[in-house]
N, C-alpha and C. Protein backbone atom coordinates (compact mmCIF):
# COMPACT_ATOMS: atom_id res chain seq x y z
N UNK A 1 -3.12 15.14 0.76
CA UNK A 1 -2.03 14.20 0.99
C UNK A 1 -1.75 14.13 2.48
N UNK A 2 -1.48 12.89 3.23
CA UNK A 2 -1.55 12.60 4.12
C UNK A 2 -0.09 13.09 4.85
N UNK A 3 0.36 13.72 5.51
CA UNK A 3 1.68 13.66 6.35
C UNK A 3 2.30 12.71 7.30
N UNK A 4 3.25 11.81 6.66
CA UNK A 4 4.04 10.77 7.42
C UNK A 4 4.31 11.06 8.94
N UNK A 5 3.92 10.28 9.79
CA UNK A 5 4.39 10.49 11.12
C UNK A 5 6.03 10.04 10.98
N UNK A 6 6.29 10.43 12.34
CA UNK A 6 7.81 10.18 12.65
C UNK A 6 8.08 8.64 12.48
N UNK A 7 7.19 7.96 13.06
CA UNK A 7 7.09 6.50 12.89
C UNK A 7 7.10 6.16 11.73
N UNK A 8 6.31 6.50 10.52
CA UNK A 8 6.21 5.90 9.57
C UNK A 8 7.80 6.57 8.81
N UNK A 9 7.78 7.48 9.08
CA UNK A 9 9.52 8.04 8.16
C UNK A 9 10.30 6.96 8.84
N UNK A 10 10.12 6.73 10.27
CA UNK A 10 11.72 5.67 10.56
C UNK A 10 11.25 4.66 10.31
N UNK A 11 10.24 4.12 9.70
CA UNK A 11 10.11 2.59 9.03
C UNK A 11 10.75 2.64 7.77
N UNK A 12 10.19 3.92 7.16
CA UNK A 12 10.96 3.67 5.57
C UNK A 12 12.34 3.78 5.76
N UNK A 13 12.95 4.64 6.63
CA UNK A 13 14.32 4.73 6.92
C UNK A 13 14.90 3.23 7.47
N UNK A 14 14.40 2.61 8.24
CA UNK A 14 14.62 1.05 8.09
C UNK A 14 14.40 0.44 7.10
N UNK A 15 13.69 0.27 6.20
CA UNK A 15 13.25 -0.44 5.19
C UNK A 15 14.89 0.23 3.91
N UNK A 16 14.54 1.26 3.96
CA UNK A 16 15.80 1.13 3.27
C UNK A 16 17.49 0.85 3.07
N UNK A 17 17.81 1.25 4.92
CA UNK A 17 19.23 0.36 5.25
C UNK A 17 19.14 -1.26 5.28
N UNK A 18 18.12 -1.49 5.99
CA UNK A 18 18.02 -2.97 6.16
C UNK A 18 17.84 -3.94 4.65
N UNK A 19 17.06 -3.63 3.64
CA UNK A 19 16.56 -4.13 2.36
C UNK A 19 16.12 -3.32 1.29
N UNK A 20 17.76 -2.77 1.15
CA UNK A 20 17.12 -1.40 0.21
C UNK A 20 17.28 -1.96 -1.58
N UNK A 21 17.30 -3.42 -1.63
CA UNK A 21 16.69 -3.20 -3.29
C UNK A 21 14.98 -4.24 -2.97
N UNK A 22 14.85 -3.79 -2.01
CA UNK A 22 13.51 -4.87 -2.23
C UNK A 22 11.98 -3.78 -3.35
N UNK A 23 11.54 -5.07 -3.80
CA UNK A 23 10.62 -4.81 -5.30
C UNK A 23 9.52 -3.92 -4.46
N UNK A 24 8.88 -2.70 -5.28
CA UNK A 24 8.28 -1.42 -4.67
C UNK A 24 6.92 -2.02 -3.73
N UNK A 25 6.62 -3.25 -4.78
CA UNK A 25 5.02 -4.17 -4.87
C UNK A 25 5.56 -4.46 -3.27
N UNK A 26 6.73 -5.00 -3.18
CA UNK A 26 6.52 -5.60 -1.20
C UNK A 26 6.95 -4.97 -0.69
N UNK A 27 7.89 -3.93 -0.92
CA UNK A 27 8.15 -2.57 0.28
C UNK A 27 6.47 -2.05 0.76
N UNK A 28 5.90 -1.85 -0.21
CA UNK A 28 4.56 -1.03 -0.19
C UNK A 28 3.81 -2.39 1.21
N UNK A 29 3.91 -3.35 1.13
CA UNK A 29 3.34 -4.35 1.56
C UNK A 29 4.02 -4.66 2.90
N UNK A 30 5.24 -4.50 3.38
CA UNK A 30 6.04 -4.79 4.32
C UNK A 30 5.75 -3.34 5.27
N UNK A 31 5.44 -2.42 4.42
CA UNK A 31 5.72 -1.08 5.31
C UNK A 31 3.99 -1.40 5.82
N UNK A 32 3.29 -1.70 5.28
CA UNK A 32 2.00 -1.54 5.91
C UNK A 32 1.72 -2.01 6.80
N UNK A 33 2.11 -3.76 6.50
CA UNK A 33 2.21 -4.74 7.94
C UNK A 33 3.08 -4.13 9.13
N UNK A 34 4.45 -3.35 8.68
CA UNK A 34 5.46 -2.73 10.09
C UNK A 34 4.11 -1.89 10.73
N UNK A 35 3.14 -1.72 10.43
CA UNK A 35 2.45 -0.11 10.96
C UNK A 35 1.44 -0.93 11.96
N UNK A 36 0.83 -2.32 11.64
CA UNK A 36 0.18 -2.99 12.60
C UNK A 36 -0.05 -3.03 14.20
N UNK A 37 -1.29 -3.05 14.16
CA UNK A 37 -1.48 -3.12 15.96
C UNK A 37 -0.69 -3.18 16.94
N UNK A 38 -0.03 -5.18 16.13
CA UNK A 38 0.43 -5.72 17.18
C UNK A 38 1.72 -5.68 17.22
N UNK A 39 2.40 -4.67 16.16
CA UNK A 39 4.09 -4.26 16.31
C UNK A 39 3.94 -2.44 16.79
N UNK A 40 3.19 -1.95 17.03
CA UNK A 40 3.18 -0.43 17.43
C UNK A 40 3.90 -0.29 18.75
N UNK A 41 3.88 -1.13 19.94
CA UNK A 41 4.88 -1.24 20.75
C UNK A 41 6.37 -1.32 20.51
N UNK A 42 6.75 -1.79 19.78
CA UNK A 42 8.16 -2.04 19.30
C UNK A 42 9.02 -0.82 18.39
N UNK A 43 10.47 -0.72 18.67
CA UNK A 43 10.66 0.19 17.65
C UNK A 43 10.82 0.08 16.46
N UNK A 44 10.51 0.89 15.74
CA UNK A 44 10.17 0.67 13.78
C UNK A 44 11.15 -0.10 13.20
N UNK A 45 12.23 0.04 13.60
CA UNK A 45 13.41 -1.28 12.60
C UNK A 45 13.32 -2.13 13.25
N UNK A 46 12.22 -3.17 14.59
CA UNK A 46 12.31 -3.89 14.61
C UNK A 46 11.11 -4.27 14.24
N UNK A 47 10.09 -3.45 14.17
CA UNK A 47 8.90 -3.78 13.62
C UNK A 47 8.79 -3.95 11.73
N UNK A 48 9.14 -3.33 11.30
CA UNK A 48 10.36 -3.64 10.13
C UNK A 48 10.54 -5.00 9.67
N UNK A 49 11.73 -5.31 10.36
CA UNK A 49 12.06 -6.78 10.29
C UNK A 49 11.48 -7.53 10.51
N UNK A 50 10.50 -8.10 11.13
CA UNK A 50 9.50 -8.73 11.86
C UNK A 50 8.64 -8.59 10.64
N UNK A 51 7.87 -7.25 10.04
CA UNK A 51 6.85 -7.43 9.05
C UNK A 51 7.67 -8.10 7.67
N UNK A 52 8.81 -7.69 7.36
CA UNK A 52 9.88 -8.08 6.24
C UNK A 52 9.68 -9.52 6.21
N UNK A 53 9.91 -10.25 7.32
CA UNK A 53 10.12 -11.72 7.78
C UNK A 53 9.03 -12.40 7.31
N UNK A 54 7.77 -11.72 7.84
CA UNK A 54 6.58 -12.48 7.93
C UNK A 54 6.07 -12.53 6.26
N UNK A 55 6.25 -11.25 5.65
CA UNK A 55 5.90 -11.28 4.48
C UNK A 55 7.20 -12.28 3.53
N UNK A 56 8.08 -12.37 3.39
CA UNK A 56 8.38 -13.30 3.10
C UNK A 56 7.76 -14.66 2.82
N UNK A 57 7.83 -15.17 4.35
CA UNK A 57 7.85 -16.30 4.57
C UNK A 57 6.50 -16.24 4.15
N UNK A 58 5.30 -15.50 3.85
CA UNK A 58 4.20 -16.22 3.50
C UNK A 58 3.80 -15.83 1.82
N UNK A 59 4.71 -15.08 1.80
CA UNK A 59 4.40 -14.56 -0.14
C UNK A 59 6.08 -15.39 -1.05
N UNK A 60 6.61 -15.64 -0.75
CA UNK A 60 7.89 -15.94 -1.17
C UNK A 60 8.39 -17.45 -0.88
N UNK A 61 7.72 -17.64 -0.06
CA UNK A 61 7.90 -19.72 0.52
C UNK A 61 7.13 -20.38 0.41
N UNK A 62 7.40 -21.74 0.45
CA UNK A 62 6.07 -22.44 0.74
C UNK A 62 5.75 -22.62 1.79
N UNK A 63 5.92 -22.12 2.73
CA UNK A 63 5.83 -21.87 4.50
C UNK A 63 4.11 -22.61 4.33
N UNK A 64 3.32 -21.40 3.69
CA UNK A 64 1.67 -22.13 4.33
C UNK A 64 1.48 -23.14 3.33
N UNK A 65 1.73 -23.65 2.67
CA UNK A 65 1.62 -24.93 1.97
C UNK A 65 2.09 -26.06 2.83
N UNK A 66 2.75 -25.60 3.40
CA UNK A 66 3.57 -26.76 4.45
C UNK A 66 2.81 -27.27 5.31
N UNK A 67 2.10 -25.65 5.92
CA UNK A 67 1.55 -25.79 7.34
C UNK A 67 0.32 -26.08 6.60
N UNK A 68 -0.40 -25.94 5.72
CA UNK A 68 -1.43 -27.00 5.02
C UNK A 68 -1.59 -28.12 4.96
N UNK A 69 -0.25 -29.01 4.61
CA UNK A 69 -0.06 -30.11 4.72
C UNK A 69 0.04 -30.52 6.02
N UNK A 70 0.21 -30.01 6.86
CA UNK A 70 0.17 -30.44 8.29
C UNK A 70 1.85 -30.28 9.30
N UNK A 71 2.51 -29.48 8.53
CA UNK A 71 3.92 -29.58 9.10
C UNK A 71 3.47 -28.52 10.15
N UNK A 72 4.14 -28.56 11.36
CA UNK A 72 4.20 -27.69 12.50
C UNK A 72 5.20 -26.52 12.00
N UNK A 73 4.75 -25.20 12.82
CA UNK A 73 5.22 -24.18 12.84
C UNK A 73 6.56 -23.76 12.10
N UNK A 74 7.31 -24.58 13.73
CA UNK A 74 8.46 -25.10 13.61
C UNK A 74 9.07 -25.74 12.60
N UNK A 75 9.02 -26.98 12.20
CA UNK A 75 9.25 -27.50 11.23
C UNK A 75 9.15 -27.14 9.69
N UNK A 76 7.78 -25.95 9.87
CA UNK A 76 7.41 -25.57 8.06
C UNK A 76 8.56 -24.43 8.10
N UNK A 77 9.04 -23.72 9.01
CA UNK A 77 9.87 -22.92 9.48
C UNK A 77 11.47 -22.87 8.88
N UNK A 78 11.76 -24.29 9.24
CA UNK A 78 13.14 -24.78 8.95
C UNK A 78 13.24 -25.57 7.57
N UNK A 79 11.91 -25.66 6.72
CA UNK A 79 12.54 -25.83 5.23
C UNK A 79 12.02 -24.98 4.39
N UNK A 80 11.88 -23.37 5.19
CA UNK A 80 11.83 -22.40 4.30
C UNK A 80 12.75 -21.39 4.84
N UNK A 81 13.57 -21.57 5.93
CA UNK A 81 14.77 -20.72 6.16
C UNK A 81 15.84 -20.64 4.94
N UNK A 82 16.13 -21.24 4.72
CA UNK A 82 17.20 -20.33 3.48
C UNK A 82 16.42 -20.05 2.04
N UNK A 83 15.29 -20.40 2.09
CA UNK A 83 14.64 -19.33 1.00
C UNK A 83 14.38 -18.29 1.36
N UNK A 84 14.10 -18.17 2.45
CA UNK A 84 13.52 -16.67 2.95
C UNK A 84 14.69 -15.85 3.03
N UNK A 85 16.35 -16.41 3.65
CA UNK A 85 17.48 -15.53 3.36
C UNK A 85 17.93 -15.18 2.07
N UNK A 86 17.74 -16.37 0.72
CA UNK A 86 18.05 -16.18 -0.42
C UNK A 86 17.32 -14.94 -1.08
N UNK A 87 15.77 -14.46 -0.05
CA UNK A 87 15.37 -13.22 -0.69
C UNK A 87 15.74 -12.16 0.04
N UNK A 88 15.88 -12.64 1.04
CA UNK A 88 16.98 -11.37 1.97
C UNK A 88 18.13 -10.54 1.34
N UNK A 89 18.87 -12.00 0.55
CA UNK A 89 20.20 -12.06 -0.22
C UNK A 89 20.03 -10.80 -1.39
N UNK A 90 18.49 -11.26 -1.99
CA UNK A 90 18.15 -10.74 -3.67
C UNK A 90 17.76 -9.06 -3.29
N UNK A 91 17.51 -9.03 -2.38
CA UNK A 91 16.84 -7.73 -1.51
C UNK A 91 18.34 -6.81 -0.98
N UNK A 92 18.88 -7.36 -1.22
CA UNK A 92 20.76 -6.32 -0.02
C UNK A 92 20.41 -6.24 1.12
N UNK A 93 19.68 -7.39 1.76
CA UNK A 93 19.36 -7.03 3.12
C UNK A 93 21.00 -7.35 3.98
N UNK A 94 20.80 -6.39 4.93
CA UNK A 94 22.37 -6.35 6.12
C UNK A 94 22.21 -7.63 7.11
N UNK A 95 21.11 -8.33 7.04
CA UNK A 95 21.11 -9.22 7.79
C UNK A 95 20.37 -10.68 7.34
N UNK A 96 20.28 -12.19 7.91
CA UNK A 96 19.63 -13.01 7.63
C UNK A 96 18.70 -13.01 8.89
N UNK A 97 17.62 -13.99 8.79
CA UNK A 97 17.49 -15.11 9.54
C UNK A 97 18.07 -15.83 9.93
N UNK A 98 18.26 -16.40 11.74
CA UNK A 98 18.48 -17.26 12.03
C UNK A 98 18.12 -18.32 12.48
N UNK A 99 18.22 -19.85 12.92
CA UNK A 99 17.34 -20.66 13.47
C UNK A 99 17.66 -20.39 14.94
N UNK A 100 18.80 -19.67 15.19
CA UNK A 100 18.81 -19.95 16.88
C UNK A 100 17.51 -19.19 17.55
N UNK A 101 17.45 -19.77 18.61
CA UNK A 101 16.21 -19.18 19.92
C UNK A 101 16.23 -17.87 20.11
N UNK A 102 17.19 -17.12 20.41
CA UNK A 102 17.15 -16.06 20.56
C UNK A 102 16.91 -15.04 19.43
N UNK A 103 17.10 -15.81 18.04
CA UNK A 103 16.62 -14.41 16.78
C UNK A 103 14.78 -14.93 16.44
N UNK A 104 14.34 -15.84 17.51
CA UNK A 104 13.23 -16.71 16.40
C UNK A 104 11.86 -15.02 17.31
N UNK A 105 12.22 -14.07 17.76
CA UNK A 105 10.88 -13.59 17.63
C UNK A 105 10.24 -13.20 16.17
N UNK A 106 11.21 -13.19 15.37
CA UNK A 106 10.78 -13.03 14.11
C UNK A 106 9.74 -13.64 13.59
N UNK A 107 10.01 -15.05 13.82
CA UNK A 107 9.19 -16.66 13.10
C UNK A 107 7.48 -16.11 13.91
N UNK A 108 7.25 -15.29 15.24
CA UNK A 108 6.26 -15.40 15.78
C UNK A 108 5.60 -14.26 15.28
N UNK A 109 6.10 -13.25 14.62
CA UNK A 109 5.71 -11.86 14.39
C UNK A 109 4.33 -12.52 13.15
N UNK A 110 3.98 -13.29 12.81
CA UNK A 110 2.59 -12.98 11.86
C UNK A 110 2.18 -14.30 12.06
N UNK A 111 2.07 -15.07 13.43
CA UNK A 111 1.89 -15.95 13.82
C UNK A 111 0.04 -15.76 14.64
């Protein structure tokens, strides 16, 4: 059995203040993406949120159906924002999504 680094304990320790009824199937799935390359710079509850976000928006929306159809980023973005909070909502997450500029590094995290 493998021994959790410190990193991986303060992801689950994020994962559980931030969205602690989320279903085991996407915790298991959110914690893997937080562990990624390109969030290992960042600290774990924000890498966290960022993997939370991304998995969402692409298992839970029609985000890539959108961007299939040809809607921009942006745009597939803003008619899957309050679905993606409504699972935030279903999850006890402490926080939403926002559209303002300053919360959107999220929208870029699995971009």
């Amino acid at each position: 059995m493998e021994m959790a680094t410190n990193r991986q304990k303060a992801i689950d320790r994020a994962l559980t203040l931030t969205i602690p009824r989320v279903p085991f199937y996407d915790a298991e799935a959110i914690r893997e993406a937080a562990k990624a390359p390109h969030l290992r710079d960042m600290p774990p509850a924000q890498a966290l949120w960022l993997a939370a976000i991304a998995h969402i928006r692409h298992q839970h929306t029609d985000y890539d159906t959108l961007r299939d159809e040809g809607y921009g980023r942006d745009e597939a973005l803003f008619f899957v924002l309050d679905g993606i909070n409504e699972v935030l909502d279903d999850w006890g997450a402490t926080r939403h999504l926002t559209s303002q500029p300053e919360h959107q590094a999220a929208d870029e995290a699995d971009e």
